[in-house]
C-alpha atoms as a PDB file:
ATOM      1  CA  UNK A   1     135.762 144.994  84.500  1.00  0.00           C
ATOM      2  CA  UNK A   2     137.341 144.686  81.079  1.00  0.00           C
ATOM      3  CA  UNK A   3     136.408 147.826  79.599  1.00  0.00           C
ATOM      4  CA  UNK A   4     134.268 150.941  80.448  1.00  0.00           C
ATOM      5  CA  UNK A   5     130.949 149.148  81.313  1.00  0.00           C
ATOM      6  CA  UNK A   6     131.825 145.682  80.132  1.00  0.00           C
ATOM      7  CA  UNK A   7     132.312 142.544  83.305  1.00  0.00           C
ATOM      8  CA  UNK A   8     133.472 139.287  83.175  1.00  0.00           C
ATOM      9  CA  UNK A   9     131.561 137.557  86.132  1.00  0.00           C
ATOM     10  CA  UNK A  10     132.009 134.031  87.051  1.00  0.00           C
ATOM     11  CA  UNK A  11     129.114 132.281  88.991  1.00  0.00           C
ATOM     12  CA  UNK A  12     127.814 129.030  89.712  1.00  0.00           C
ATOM     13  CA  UNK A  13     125.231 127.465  87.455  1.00  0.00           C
ATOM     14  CA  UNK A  14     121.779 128.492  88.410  1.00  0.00           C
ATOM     15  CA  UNK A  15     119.321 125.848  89.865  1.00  0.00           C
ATOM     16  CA  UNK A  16     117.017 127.576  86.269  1.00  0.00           C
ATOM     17  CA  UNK A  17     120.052 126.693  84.089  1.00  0.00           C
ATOM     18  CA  UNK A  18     121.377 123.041  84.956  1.00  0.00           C
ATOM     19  CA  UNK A  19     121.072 120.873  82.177  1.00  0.00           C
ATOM     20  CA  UNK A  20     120.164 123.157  79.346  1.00  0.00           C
ATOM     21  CA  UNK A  21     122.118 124.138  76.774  1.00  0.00           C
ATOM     22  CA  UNK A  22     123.101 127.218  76.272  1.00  0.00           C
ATOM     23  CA  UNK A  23     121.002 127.814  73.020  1.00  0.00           C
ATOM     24  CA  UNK A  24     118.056 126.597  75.124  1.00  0.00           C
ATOM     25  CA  UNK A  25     118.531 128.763  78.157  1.00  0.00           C
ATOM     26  CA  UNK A  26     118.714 132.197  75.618  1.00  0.00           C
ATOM     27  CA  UNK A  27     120.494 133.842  78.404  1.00  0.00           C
ATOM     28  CA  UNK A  28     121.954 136.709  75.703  1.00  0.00           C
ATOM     29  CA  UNK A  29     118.040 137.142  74.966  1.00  0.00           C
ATOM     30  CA  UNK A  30     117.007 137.194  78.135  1.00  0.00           C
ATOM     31  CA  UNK A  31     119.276 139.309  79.974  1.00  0.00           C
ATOM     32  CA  UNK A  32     121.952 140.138  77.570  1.00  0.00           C
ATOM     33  CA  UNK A  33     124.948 138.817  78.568  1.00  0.00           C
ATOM     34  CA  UNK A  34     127.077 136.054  76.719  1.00  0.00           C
ATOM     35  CA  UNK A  35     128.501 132.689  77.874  1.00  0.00           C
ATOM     36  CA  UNK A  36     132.226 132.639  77.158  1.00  0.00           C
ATOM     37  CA  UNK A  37     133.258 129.829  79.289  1.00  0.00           C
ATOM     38  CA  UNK A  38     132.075 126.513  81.481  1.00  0.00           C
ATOM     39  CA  UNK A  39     133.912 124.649  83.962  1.00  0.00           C
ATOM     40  CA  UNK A  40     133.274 121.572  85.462  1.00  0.00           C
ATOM     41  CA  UNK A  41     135.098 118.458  86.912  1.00  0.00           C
ATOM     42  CA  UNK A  42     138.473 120.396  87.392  1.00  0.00           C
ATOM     43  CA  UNK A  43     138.261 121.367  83.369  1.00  0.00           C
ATOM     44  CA  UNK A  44     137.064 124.729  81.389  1.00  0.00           C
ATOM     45  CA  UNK A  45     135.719 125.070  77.701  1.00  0.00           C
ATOM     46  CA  UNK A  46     136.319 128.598  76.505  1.00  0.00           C
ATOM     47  CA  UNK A  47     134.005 130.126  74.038  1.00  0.00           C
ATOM     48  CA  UNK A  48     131.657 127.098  74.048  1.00  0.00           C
ATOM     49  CA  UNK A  49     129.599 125.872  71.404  1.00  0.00           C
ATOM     50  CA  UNK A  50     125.443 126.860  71.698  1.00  0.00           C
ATOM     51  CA  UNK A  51     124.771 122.273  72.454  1.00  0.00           C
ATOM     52  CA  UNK A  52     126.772 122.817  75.199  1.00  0.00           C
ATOM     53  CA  UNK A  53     124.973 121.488  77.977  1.00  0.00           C
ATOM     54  CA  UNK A  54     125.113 123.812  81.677  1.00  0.00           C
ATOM     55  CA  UNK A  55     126.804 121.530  84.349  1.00  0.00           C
ATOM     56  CA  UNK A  56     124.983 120.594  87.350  1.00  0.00           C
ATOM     57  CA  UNK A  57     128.501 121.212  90.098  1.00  0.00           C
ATOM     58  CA  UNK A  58     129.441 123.788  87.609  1.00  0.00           C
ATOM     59  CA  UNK A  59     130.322 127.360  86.824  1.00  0.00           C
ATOM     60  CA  UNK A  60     129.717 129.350  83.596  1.00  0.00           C
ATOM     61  CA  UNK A  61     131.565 132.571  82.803  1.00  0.00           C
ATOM     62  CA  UNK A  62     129.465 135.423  81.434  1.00  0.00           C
ATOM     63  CA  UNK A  63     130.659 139.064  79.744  1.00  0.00           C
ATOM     64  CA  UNK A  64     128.112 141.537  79.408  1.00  0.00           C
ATOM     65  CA  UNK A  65     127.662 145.184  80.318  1.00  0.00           C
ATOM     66  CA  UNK A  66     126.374 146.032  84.105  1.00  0.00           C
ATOM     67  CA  UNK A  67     123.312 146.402  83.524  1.00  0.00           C
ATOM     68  CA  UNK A  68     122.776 142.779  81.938  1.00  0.00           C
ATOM     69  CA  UNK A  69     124.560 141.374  84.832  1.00  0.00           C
ATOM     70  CA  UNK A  70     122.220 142.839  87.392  1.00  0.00           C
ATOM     71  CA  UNK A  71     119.368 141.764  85.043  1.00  0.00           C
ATOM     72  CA  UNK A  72     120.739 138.091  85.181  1.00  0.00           C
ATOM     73  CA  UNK A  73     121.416 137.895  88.755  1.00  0.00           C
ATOM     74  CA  UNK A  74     117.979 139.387  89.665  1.00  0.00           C
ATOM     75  CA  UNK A  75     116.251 136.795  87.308  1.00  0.00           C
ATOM     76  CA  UNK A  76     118.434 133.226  88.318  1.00  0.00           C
ATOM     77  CA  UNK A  77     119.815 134.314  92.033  1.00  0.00           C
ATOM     78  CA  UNK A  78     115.719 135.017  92.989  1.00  0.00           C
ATOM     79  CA  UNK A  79     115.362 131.604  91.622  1.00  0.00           C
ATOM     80  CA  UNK A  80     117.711 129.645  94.212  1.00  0.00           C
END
């Protein structure tokens, strides 16, 4: 937790996710929570552009309050 109410959660990319970028898979929209990081292949991009494409043996690092990291786990962990 950074702040009151504000994570930082690292997880691996979602079957939902691989591929897209991360303008296309409007996961801020959708559950509220920003993308401030992907790794993949031993490398990270901080603060990534919106082309970015989601790795496939990847991770991407989120921020967002509790609430929108419940809401994203509920909508791409029910997915795998």
């Amino acid at each position: 937790m950074i702040a009151e109410g504000v994570d930082v959660f690292r997880v691996k990319t979602p079957r939902a996710l691989i591929g897209k970028t991360i303008e296309y898979a409007s996961i801020q929209e959708e559950c509220g929570c920003s993308v401030i990081g992907v790794s993949a292949h031993g490398s990270m991009t901080i603060n990534p552009f919106i082309e970015t494409i989601l790795p496939v043996d990847g991770e991407i690092i989120l921020i967002g309050s509790v609430e929108s990291e419940e809401k994203f786990f509920h909508r791409y962990k029910s997915q795998e």
